[in-house]
PDB file of N, CA and C in Angstrom:
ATOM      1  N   UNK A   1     -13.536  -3.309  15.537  1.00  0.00           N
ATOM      2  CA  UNK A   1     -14.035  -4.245  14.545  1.00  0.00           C
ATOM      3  C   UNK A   1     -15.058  -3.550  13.657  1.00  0.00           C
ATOM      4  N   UNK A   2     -15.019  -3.793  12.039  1.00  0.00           N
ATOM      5  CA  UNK A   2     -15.813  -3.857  11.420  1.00  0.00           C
ATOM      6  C   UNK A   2     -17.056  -4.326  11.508  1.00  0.00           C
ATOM      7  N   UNK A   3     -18.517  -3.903  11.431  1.00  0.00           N
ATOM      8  CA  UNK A   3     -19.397  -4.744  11.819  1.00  0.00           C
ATOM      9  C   UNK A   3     -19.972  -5.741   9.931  1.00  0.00           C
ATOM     10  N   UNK A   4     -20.078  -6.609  10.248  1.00  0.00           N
ATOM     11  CA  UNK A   4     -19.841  -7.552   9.126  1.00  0.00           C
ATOM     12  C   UNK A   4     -20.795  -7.011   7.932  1.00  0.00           C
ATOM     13  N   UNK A   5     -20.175  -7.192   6.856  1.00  0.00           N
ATOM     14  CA  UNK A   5     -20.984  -6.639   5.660  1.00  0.00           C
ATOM     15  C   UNK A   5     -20.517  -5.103   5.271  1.00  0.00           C
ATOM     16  N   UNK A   6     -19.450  -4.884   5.868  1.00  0.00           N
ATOM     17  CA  UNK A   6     -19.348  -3.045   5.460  1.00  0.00           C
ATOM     18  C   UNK A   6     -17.833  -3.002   5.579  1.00  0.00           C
ATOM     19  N   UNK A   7     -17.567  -2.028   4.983  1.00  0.00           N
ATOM     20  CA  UNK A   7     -16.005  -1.884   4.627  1.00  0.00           C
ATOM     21  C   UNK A   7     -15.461  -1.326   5.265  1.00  0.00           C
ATOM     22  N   UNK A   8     -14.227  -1.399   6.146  1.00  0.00           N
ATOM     23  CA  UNK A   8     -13.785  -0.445   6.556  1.00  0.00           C
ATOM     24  C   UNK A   8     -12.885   0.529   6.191  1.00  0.00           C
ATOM     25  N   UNK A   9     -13.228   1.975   6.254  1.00  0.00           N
ATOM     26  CA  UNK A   9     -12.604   3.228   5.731  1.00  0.00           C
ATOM     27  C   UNK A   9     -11.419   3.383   6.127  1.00  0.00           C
ATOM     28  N   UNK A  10     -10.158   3.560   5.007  1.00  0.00           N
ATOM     29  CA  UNK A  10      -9.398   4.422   5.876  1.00  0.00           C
ATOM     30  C   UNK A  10      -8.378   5.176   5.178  1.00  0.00           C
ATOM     31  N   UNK A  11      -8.481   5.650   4.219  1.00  0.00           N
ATOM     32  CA  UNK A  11      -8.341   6.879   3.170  1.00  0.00           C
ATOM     33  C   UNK A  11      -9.060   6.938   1.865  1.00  0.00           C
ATOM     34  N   UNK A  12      -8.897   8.260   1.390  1.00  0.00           N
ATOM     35  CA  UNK A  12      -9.181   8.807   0.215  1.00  0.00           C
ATOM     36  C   UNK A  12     -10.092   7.498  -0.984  1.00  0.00           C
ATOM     37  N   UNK A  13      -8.740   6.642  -1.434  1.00  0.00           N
ATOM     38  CA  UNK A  13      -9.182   5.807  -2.465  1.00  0.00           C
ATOM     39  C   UNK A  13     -10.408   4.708  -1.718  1.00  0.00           C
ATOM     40  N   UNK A  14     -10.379   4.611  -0.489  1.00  0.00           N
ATOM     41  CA  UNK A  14     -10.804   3.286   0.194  1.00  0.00           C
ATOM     42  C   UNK A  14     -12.292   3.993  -0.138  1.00  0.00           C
ATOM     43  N   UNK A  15     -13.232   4.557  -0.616  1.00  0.00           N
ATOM     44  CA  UNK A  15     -14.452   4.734  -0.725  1.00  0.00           C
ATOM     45  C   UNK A  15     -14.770   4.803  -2.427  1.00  0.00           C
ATOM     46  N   UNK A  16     -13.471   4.504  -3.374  1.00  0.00           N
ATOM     47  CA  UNK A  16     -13.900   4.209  -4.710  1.00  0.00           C
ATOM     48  C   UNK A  16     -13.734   2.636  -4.571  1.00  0.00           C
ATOM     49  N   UNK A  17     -14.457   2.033  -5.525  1.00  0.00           N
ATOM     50  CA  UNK A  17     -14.006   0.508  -5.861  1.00  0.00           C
ATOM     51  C   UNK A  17     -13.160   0.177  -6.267  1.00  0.00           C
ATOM     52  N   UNK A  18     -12.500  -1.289  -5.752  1.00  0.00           N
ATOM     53  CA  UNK A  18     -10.943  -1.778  -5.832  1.00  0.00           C
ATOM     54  C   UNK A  18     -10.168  -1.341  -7.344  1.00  0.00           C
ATOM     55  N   UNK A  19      -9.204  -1.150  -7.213  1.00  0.00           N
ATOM     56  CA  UNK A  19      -8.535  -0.648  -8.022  1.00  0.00           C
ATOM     57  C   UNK A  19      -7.993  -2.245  -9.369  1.00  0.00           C
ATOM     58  N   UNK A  20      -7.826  -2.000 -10.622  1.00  0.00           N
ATOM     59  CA  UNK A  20      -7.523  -3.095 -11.190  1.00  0.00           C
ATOM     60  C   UNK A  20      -5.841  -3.009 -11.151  1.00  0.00           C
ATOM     61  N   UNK A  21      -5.356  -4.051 -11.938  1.00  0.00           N
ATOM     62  CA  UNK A  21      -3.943  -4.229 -12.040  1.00  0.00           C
ATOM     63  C   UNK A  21      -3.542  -2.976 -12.555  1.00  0.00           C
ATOM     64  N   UNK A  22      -4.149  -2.681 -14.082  1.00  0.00           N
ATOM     65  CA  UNK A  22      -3.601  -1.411 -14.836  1.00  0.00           C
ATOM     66  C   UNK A  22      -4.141  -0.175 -13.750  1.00  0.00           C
ATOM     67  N   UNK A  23      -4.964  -0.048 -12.865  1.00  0.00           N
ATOM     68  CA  UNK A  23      -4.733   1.218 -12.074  1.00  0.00           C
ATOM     69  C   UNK A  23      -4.426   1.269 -11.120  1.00  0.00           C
ATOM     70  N   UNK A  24      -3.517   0.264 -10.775  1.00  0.00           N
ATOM     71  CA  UNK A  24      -2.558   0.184  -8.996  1.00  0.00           C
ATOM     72  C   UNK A  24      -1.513   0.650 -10.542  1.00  0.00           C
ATOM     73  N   UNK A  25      -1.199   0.105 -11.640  1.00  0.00           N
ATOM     74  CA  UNK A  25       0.418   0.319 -11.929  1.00  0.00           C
ATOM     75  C   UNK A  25       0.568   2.088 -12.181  1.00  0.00           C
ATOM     76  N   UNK A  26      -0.645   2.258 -12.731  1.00  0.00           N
ATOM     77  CA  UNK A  26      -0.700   3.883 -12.875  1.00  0.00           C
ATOM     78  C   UNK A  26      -0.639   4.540 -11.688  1.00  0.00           C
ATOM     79  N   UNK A  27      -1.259   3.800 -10.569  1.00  0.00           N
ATOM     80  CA  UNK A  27      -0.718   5.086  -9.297  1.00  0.00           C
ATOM     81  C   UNK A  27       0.720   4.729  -8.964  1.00  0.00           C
ATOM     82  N   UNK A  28       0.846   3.442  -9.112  1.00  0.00           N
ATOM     83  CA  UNK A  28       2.607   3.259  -8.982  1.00  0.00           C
ATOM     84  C   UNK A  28       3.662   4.006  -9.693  1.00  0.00           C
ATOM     85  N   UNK A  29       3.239   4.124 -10.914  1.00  0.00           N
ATOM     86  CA  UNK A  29       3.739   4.973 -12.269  1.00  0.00           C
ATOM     87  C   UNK A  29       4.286   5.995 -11.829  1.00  0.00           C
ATOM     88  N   UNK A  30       2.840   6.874 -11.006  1.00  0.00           N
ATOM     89  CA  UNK A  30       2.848   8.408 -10.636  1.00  0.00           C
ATOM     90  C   UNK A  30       3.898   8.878  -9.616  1.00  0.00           C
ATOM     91  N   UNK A  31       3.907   7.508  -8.563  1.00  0.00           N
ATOM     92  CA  UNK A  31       4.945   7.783  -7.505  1.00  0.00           C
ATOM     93  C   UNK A  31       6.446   8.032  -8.113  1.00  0.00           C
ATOM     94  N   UNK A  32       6.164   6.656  -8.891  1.00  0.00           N
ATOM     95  CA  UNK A  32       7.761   6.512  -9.154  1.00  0.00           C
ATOM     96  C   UNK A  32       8.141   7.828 -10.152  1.00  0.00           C
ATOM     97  N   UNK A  33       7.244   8.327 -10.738  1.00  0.00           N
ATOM     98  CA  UNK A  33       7.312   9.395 -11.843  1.00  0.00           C
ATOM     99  C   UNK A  33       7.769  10.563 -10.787  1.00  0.00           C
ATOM    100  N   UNK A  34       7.305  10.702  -9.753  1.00  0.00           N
ATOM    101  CA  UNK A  34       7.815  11.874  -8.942  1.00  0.00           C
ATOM    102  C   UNK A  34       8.796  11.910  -8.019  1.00  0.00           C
ATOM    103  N   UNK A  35       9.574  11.227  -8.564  1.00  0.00           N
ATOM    104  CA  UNK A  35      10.702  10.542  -7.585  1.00  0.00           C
ATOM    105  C   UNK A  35      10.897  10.526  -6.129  1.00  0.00           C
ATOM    106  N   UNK A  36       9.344   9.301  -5.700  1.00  0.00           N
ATOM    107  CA  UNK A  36       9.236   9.179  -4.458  1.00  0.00           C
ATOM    108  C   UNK A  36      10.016   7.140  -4.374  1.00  0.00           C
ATOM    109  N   UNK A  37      10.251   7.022  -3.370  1.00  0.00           N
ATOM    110  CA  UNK A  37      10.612   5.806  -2.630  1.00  0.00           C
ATOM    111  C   UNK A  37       9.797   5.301  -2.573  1.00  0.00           C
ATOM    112  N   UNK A  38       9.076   3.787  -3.086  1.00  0.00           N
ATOM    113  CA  UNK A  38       7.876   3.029  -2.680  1.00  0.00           C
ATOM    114  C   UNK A  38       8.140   1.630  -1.826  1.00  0.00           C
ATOM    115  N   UNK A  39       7.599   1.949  -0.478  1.00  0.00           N
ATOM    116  CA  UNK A  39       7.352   1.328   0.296  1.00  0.00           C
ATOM    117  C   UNK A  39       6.016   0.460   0.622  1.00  0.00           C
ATOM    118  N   UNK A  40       6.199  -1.003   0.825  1.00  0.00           N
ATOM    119  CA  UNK A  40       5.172  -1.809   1.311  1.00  0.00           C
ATOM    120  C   UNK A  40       4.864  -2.317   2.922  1.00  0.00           C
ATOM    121  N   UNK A  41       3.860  -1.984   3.524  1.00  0.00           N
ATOM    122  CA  UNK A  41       3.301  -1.913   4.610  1.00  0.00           C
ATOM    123  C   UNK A  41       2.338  -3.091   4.846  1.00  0.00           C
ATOM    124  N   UNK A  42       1.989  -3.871   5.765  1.00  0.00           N
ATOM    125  CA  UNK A  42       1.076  -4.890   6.641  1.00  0.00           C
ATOM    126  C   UNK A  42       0.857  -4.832   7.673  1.00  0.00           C
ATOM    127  N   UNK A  43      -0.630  -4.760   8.388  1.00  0.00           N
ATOM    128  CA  UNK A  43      -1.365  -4.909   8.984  1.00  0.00           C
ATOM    129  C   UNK A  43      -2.291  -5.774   9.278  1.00  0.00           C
ATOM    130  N   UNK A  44      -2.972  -6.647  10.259  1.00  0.00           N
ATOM    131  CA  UNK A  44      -3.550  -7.533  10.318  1.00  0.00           C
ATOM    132  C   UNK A  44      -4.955  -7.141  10.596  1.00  0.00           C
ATOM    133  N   UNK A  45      -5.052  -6.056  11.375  1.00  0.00           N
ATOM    134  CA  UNK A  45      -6.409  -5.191  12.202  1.00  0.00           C
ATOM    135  C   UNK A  45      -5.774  -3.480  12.532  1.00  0.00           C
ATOM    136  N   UNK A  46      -5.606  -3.209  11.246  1.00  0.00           N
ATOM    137  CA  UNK A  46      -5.435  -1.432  11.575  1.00  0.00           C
ATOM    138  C   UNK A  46      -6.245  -0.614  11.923  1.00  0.00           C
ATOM    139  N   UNK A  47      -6.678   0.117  12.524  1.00  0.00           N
ATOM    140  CA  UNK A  47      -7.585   0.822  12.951  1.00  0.00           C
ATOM    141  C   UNK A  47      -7.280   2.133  14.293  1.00  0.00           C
ATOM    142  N   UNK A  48      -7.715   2.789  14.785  1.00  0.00           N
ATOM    143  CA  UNK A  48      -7.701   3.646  15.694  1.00  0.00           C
ATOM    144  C   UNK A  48      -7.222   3.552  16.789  1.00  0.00           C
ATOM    145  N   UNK A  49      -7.038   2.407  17.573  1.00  0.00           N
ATOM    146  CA  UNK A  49      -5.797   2.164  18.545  1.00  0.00           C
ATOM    147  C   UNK A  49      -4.355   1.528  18.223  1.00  0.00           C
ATOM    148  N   UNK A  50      -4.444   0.576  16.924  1.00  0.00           N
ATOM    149  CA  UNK A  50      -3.229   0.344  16.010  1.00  0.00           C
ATOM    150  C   UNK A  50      -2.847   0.841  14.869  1.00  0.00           C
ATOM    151  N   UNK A  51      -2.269   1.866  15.431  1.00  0.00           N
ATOM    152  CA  UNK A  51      -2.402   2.705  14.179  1.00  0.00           C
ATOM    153  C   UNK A  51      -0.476   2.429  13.716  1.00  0.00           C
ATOM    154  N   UNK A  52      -0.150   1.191  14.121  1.00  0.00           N
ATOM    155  CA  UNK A  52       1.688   0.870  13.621  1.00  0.00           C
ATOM    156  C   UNK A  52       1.343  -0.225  11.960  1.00  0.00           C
ATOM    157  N   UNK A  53       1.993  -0.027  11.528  1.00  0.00           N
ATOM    158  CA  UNK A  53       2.226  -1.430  10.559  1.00  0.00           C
ATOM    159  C   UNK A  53       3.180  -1.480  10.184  1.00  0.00           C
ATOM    160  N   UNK A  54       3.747  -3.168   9.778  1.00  0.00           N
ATOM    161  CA  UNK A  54       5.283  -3.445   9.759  1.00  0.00           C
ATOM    162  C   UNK A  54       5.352  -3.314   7.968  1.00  0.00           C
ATOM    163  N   UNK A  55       6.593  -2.930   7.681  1.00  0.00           N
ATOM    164  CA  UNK A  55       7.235  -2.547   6.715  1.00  0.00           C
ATOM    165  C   UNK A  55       8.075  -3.780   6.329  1.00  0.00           C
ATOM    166  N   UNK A  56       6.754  -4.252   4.898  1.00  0.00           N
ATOM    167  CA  UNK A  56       7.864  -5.574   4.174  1.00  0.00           C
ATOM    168  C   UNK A  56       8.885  -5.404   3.264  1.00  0.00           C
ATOM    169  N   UNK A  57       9.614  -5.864   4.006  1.00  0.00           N
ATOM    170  CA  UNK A  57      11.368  -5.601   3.556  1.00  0.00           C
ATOM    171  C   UNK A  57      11.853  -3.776   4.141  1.00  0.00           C
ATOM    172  N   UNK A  58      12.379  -3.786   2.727  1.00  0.00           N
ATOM    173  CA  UNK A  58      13.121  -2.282   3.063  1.00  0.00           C
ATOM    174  C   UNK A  58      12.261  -1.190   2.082  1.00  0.00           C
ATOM    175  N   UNK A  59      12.354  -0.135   2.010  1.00  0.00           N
ATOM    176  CA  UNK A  59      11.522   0.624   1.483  1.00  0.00           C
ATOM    177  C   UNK A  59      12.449   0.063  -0.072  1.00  0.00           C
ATOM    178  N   UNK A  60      12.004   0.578  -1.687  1.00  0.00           N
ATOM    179  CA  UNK A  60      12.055   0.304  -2.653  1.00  0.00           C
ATOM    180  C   UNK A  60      13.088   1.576  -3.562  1.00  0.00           C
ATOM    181  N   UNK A  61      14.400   1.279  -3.043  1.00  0.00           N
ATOM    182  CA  UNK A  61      14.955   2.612  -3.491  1.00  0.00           C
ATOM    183  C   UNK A  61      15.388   2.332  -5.369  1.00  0.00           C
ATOM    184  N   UNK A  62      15.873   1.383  -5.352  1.00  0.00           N
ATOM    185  CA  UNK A  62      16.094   0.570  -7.022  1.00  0.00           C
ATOM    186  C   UNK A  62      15.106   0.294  -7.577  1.00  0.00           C
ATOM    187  N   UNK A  63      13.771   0.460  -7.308  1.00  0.00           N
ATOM    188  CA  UNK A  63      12.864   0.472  -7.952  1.00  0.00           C
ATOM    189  C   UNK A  63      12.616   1.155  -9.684  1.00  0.00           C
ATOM    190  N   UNK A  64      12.175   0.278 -10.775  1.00  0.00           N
ATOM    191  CA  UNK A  64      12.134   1.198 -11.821  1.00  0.00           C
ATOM    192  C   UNK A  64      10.859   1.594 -12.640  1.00  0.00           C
ATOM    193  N   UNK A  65      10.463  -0.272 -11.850  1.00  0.00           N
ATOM    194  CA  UNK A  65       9.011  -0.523 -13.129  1.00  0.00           C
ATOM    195  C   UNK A  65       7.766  -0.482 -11.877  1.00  0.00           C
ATOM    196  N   UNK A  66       6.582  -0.540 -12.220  1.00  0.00           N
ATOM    197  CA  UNK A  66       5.492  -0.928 -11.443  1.00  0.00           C
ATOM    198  C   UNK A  66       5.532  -2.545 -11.225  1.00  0.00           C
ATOM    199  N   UNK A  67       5.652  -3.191 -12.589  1.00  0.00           N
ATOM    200  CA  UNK A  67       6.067  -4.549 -12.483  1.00  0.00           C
ATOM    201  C   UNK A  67       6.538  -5.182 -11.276  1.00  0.00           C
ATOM    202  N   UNK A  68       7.963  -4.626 -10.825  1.00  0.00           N
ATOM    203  CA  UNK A  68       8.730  -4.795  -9.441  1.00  0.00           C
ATOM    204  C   UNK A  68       7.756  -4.814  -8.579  1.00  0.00           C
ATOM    205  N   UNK A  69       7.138  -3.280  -8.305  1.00  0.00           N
ATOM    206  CA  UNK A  69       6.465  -3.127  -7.054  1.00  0.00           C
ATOM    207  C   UNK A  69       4.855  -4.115  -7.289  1.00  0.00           C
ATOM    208  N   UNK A  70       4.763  -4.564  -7.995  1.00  0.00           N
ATOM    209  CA  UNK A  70       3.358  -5.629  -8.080  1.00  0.00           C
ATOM    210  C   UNK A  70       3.695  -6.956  -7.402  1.00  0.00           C
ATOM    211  N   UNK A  71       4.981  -7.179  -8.089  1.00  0.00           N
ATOM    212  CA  UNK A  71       5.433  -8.541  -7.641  1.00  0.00           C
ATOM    213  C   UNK A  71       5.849  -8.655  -5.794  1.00  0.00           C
ATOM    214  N   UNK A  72       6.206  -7.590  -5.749  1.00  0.00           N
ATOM    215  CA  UNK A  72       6.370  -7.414  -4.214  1.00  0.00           C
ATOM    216  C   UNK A  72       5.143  -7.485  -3.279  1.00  0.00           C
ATOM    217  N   UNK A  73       4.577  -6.714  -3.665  1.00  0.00           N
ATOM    218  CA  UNK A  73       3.087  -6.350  -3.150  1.00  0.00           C
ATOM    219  C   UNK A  73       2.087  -7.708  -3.026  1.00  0.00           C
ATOM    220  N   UNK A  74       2.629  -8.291  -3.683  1.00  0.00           N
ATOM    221  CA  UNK A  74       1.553 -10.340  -4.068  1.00  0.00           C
ATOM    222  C   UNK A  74       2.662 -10.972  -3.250  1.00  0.00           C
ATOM    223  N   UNK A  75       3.743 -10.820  -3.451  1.00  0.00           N
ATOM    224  CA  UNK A  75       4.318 -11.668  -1.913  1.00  0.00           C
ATOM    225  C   UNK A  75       4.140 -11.102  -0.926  1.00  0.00           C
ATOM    226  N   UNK A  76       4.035  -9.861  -0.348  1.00  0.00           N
ATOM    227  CA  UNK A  76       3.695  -9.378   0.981  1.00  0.00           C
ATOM    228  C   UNK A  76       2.345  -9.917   1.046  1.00  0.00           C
ATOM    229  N   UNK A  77       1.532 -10.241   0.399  1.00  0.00           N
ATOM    230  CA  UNK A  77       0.174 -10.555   0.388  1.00  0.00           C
ATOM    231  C   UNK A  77      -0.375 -12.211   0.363  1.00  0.00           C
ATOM    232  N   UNK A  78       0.491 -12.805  -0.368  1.00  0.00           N
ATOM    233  CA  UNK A  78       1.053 -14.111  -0.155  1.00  0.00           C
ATOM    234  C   UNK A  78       1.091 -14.588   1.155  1.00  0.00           C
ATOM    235  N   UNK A  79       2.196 -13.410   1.767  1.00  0.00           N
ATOM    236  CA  UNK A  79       3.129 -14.310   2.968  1.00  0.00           C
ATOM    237  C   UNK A  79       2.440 -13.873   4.452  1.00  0.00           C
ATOM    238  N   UNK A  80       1.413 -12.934   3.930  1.00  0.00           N
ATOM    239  CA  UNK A  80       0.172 -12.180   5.141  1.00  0.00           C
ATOM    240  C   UNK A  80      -0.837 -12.345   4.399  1.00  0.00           C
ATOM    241  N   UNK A  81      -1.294 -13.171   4.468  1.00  0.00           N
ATOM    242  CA  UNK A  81      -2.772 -13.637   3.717  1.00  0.00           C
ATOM    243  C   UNK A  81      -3.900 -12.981   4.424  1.00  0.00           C
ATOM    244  N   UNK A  82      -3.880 -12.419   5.601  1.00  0.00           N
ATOM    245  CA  UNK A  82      -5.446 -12.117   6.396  1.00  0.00           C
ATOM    246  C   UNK A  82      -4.591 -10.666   7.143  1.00  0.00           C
ATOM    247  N   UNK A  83      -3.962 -10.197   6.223  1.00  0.00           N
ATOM    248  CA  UNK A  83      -3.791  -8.545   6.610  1.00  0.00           C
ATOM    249  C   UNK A  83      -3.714  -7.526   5.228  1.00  0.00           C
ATOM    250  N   UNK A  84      -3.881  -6.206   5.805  1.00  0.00           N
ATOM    251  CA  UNK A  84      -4.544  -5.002   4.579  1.00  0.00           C
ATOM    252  C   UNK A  84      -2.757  -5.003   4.483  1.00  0.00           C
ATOM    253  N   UNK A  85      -2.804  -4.400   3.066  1.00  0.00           N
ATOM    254  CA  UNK A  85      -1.358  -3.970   2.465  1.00  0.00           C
ATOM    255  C   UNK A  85      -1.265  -2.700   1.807  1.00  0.00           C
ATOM    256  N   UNK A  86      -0.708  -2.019   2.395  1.00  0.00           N
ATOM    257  CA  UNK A  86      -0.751  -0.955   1.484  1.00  0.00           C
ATOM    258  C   UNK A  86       0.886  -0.396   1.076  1.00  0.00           C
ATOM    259  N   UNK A  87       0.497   0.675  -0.131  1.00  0.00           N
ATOM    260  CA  UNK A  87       1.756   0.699  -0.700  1.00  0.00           C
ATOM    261  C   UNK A  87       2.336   3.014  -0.016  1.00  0.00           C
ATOM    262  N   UNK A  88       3.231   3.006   0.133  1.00  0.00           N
ATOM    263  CA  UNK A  88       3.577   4.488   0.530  1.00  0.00           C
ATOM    264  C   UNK A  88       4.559   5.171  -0.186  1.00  0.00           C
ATOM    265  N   UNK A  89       4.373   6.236  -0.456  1.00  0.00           N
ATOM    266  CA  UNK A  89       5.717   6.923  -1.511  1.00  0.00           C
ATOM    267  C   UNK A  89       6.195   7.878  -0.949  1.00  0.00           C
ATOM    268  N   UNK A  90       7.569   7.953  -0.168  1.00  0.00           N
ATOM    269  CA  UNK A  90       8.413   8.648   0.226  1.00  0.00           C
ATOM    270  C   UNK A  90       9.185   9.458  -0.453  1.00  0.00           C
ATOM    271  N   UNK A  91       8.879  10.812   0.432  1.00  0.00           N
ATOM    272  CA  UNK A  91       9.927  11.899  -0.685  1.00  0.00           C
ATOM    273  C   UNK A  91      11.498  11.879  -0.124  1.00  0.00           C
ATOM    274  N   UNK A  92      12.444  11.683  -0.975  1.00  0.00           N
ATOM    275  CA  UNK A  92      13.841  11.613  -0.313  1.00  0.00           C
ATOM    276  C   UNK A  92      14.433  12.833  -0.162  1.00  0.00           C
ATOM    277  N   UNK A  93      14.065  13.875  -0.603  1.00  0.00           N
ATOM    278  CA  UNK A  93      14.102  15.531  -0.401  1.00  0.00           C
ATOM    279  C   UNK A  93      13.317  16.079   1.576  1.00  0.00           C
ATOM    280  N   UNK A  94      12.173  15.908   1.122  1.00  0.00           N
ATOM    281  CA  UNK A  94      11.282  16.680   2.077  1.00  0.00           C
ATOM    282  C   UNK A  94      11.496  15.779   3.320  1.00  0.00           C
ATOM    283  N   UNK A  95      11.987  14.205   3.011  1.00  0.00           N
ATOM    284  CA  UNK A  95      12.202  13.416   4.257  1.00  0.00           C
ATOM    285  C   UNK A  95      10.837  12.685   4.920  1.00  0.00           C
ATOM    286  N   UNK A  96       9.792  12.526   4.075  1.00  0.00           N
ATOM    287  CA  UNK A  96       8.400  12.050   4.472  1.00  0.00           C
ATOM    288  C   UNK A  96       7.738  11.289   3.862  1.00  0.00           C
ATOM    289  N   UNK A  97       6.400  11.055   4.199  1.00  0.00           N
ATOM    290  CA  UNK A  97       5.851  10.197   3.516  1.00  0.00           C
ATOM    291  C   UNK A  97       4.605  11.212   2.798  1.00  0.00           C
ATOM    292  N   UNK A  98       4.511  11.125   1.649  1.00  0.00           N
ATOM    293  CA  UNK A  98       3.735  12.424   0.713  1.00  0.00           C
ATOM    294  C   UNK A  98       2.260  11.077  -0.038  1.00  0.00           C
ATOM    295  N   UNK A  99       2.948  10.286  -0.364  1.00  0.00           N
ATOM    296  CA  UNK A  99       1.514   8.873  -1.070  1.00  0.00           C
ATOM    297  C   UNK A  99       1.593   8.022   0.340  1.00  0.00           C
ATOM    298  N   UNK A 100      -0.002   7.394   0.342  1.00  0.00           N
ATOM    299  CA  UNK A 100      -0.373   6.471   1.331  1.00  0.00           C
ATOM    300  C   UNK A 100      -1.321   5.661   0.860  1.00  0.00           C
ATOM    301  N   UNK A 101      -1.932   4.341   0.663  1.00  0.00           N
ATOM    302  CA  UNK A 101      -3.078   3.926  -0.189  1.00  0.00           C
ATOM    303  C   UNK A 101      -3.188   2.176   0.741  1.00  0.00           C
ATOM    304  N   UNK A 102      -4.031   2.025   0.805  1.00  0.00           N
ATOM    305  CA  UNK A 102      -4.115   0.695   0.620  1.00  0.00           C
ATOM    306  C   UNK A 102      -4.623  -0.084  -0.205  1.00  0.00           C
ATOM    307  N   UNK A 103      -3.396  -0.826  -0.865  1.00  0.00           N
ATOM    308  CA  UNK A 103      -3.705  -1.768  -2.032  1.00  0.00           C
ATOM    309  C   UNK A 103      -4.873  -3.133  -2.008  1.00  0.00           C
ATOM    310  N   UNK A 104      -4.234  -3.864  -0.812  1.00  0.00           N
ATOM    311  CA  UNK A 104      -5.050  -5.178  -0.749  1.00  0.00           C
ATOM    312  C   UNK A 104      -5.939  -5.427   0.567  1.00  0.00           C
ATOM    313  N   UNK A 105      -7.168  -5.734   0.612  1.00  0.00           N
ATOM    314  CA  UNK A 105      -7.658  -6.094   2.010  1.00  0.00           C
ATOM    315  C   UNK A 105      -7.808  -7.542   2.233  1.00  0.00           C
ATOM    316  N   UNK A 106      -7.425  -7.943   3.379  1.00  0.00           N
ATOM    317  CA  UNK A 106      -8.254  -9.753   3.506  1.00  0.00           C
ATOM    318  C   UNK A 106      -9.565  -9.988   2.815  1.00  0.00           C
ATOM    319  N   UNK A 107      -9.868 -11.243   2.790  1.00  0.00           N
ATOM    320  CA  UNK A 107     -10.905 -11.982   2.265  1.00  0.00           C
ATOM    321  C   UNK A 107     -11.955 -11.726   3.363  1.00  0.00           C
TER     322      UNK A 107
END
């Protein structure tokens, strides 16, 4: 557990302040610009002994716009209201996961 009043860390972006619409679509942009797979992820309490999270829907292979992946990302967030979401960009070459971020945290 978080102790109340403080954020909990858990990559790179998570120590700048929340990202706006126009700069989640620009890191979305970048993925899709490098022809990675964008995948959406949920968690309720991630942290150091749960380190699994379930994968909403299927990863995003028809993907074209950021648009898409926004609208996805607000229903995964929608439909898990009190879990972190984050978004992942898979390389279909190297076979991995190369982007990792978390987009949304609970209230």
């Amino acid at each position: 557990m978080t102790p109340a009043g403080s954020t909990r860390r858990m990559e790179t972006f998570s120590y700048l302040p929340p990202f706006s619409e126009a700069q989640l679509a620009a890191q979305i942009n970048y993925i899709l610009g490098n022809g990675l797979v964008p995948a959406i992820e949920y968690a309720a309490d991630p942290g150091p002994r749960s380190v699994y999270w379930s994968m909403w829907k299927l990863p995003m292979f028809d993907a074209t716009t950021a648009h898409e992946i926004l609208a996805e990302i607000a229903a995964c967030a929608d439909a898990n209201p009190g879990s972190y979401v984050k978004l992942n960009g898979y390389d279909p070459k190297r076979q991995g996961q190369v982007a990792s971020f978390v987009i949304r945290r609970p209230d």
